[in-house]
C-alpha atoms as a PDB file:
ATOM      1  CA  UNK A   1       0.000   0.000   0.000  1.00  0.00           C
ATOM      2  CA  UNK A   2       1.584   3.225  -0.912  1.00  0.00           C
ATOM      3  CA  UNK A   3       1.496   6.312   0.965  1.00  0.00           C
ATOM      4  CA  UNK A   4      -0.234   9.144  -0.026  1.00  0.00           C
ATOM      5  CA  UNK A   5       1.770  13.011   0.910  1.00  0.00           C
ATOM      6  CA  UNK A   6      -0.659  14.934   2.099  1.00  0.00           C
ATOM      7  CA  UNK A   7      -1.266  18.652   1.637  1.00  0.00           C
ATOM      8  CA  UNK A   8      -3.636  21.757   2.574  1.00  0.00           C
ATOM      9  CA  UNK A   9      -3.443  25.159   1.582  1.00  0.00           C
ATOM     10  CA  UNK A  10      -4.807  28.199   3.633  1.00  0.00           C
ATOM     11  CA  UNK A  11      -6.050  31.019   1.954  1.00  0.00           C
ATOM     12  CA  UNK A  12      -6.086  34.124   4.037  1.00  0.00           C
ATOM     13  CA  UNK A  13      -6.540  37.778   2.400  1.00  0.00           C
ATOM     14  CA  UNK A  14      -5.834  41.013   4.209  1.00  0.00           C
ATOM     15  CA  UNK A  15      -7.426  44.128   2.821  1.00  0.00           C
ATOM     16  CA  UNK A  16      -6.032  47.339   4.146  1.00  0.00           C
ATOM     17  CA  UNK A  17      -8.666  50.091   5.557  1.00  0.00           C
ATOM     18  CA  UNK A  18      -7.114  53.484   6.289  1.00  0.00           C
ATOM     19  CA  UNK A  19      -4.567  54.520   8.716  1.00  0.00           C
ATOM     20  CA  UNK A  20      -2.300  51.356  10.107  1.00  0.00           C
ATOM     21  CA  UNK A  21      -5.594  48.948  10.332  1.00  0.00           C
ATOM     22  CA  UNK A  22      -6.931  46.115   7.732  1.00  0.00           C
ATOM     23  CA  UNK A  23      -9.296  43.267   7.443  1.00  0.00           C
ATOM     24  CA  UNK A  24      -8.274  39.743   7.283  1.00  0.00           C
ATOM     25  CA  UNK A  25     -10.751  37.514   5.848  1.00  0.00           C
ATOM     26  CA  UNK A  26     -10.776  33.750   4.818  1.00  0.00           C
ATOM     27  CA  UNK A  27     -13.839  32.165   3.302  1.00  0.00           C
ATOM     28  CA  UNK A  28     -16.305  30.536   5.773  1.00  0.00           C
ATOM     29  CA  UNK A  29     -14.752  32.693   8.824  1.00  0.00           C
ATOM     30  CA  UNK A  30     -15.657  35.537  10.550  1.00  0.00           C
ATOM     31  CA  UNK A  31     -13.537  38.785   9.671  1.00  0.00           C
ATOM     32  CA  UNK A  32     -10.463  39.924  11.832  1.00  0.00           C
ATOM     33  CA  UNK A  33      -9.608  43.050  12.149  1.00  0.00           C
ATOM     34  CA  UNK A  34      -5.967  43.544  12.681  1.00  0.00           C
ATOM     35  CA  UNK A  35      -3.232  46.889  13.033  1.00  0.00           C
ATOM     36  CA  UNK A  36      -0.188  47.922  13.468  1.00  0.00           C
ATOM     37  CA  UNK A  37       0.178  47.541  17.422  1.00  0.00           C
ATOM     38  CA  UNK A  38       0.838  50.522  19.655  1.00  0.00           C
ATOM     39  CA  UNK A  39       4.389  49.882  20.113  1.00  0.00           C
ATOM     40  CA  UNK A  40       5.392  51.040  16.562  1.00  0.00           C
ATOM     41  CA  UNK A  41       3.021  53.488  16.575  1.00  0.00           C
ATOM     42  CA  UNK A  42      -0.002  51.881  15.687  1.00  0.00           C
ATOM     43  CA  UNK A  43      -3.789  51.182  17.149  1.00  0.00           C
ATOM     44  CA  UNK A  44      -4.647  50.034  21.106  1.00  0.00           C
ATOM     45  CA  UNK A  45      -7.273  47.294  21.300  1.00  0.00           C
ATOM     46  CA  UNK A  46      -6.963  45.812  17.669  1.00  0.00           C
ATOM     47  CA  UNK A  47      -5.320  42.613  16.954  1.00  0.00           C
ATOM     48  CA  UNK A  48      -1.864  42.871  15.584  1.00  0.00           C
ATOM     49  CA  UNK A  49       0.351  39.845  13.258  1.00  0.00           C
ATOM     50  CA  UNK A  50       2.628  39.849  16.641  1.00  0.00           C
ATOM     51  CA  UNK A  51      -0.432  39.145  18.351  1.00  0.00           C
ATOM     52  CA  UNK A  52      -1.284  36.456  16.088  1.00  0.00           C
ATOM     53  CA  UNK A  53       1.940  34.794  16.082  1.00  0.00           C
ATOM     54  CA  UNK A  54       2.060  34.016  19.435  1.00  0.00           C
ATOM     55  CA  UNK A  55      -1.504  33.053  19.542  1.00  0.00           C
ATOM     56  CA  UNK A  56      -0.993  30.397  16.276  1.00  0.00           C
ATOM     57  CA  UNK A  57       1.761  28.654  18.636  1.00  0.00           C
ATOM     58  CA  UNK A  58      -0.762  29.155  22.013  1.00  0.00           C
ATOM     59  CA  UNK A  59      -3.747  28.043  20.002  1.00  0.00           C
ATOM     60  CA  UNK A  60      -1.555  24.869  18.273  1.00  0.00           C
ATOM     61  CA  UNK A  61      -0.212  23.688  21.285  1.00  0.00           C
ATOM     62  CA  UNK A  62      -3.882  23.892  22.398  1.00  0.00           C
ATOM     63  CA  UNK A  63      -5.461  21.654  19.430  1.00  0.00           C
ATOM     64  CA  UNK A  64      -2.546  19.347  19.107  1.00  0.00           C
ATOM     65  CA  UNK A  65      -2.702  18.528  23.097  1.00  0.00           C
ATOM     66  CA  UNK A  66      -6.614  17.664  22.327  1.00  0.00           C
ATOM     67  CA  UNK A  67      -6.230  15.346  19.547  1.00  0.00           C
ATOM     68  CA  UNK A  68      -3.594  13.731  21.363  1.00  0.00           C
ATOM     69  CA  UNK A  69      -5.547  13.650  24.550  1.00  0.00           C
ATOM     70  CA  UNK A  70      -8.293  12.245  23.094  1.00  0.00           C
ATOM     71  CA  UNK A  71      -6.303   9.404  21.625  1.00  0.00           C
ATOM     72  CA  UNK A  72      -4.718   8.350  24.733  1.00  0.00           C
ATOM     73  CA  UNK A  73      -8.267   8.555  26.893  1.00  0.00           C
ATOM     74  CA  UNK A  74      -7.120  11.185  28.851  1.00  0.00           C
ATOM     75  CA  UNK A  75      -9.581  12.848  30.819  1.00  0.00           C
ATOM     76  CA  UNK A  76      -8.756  16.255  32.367  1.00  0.00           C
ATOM     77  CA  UNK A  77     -11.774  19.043  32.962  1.00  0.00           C
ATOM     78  CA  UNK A  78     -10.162  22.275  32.300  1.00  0.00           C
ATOM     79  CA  UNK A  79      -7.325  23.573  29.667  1.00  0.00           C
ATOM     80  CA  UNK A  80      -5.858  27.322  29.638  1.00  0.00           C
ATOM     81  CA  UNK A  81      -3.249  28.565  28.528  1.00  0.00           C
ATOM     82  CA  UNK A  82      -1.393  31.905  28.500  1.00  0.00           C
ATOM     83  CA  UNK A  83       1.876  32.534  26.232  1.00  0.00           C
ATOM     84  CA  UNK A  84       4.070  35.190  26.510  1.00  0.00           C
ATOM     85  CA  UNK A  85       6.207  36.260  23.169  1.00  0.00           C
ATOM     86  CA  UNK A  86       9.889  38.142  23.504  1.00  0.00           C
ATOM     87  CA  UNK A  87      10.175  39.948  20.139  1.00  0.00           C
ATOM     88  CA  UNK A  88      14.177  41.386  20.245  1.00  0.00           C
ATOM     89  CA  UNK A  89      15.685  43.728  18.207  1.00  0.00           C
ATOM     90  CA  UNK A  90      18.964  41.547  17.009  1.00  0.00           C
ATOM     91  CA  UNK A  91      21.250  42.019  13.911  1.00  0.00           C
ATOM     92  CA  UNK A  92      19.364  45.188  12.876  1.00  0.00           C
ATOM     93  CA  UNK A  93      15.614  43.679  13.025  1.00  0.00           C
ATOM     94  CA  UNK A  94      13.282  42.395  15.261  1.00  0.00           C
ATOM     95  CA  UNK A  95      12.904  39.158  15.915  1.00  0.00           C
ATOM     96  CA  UNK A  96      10.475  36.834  18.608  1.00  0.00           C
ATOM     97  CA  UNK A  97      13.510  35.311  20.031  1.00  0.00           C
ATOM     98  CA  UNK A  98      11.399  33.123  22.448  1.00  0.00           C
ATOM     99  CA  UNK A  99       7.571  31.955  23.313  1.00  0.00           C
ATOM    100  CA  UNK A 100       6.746  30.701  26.334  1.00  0.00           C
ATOM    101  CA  UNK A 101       3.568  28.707  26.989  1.00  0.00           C
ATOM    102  CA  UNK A 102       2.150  28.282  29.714  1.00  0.00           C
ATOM    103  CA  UNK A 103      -0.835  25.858  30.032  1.00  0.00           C
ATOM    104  CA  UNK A 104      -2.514  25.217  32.856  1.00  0.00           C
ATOM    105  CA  UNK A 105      -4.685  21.812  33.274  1.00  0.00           C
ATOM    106  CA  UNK A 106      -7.123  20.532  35.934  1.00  0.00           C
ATOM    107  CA  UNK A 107      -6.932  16.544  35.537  1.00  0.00           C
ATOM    108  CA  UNK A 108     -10.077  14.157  36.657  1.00  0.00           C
ATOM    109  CA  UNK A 109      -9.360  12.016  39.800  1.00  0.00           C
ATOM    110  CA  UNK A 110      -7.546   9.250  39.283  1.00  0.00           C
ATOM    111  CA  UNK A 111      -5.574  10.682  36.270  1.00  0.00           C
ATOM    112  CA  UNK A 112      -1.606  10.832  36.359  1.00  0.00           C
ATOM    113  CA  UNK A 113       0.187  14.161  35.954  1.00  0.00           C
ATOM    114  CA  UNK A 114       3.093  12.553  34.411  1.00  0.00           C
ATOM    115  CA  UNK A 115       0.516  11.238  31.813  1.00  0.00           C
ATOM    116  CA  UNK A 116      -0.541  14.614  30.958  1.00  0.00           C
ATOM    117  CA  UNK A 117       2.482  15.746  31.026  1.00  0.00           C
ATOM    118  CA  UNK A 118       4.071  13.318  28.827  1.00  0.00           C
ATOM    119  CA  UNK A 119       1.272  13.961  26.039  1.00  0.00           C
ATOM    120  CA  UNK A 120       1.646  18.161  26.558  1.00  0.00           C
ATOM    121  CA  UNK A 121       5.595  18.079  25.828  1.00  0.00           C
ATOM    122  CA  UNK A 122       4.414  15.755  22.583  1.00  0.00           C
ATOM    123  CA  UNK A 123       1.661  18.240  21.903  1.00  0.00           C
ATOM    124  CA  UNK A 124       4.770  21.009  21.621  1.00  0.00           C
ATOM    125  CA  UNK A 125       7.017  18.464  19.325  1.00  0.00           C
ATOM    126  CA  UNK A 126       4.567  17.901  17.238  1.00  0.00           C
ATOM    127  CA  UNK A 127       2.658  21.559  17.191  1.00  0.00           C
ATOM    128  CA  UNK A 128       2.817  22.515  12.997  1.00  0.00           C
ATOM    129  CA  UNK A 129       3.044  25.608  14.389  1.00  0.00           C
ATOM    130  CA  UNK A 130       5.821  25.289  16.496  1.00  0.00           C
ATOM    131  CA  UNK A 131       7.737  23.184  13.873  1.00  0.00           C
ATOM    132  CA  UNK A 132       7.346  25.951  11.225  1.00  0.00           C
ATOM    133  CA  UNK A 133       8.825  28.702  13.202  1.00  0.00           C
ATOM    134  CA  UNK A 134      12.514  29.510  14.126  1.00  0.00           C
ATOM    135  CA  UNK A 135      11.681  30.886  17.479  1.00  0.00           C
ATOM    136  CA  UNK A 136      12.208  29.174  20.655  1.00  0.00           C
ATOM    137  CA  UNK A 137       9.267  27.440  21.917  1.00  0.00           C
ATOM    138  CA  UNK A 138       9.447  26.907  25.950  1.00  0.00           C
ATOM    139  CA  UNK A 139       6.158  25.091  27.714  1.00  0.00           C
ATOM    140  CA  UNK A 140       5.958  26.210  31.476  1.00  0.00           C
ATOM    141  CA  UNK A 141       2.632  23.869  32.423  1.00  0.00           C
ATOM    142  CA  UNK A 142       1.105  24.122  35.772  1.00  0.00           C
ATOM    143  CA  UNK A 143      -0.850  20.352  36.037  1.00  0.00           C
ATOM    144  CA  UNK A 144      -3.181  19.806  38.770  1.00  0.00           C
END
């Protein structure tokens, strides 16, 4: 039986709307606003792509962790997660040198922490996300 590559395409538009602001949009998906953040002189309160690059690793981690959960029957009642980017100014440019994630799950009685554990650190090797980036990706989990 031979094995068949697989491969998926994302199609994501951005349509700029006056000042330092656009739209993205993707078919089937609610529109996101998105700006230049405050930092480099840009809009408070509006999603910005260093924003979104932290949350594609946070949000990754996330999904990857479930699928893998689910697999191994591990039952757990709450997930959250906070990650913190470190965007540097190196070599003339800036640069996220670092993300750290920091999930945070509540396991059923009777379920193992290492288990959890174990399938969280696989979550983060095997994250798309996280394998598609050159920045550091660090988990800092708090199981309980």
């Amino acid at each position: 039986m031979a094995i068949r590559a697989k491969s998926y395409r994302y199609t994501i538009s951005v349509r700029w709307t006056g000042e330092k602001k656009g739209t993205l949009t993707a078919d089937g998906k609610p529109p996101v606003e998105v700006a230049t953040p405050p930092e480099f002189k840009g809009h408070e309160g509006i999603w910005s792509p260093e924003d979104l690059y932290v949350a594609s690793v946070n949000a990754c981690i996330m999904t990857t962790f479930l699928a893998f959960a689910g697999r191994a029957g591990l039952a757990f009642e709450e997930y959250e997660s906070e990650a913190e980017g470190i965007l540097e100014f190196l070599d003339d440019r800036f640069v996220f040198t670092k993300i750290v994630v920091r999930p945070r799950i509540v396991l059923r009685p009777g379920e193992e922490r290492a288990k959890a554990e174990e399938i969280l650190h696989k979550a983060e090797r095997n994250c798309l996300v996280s394998n598609s980036i050159r920045t550091e990706v660090a988990l800092e989990p708090t199981i309980v």
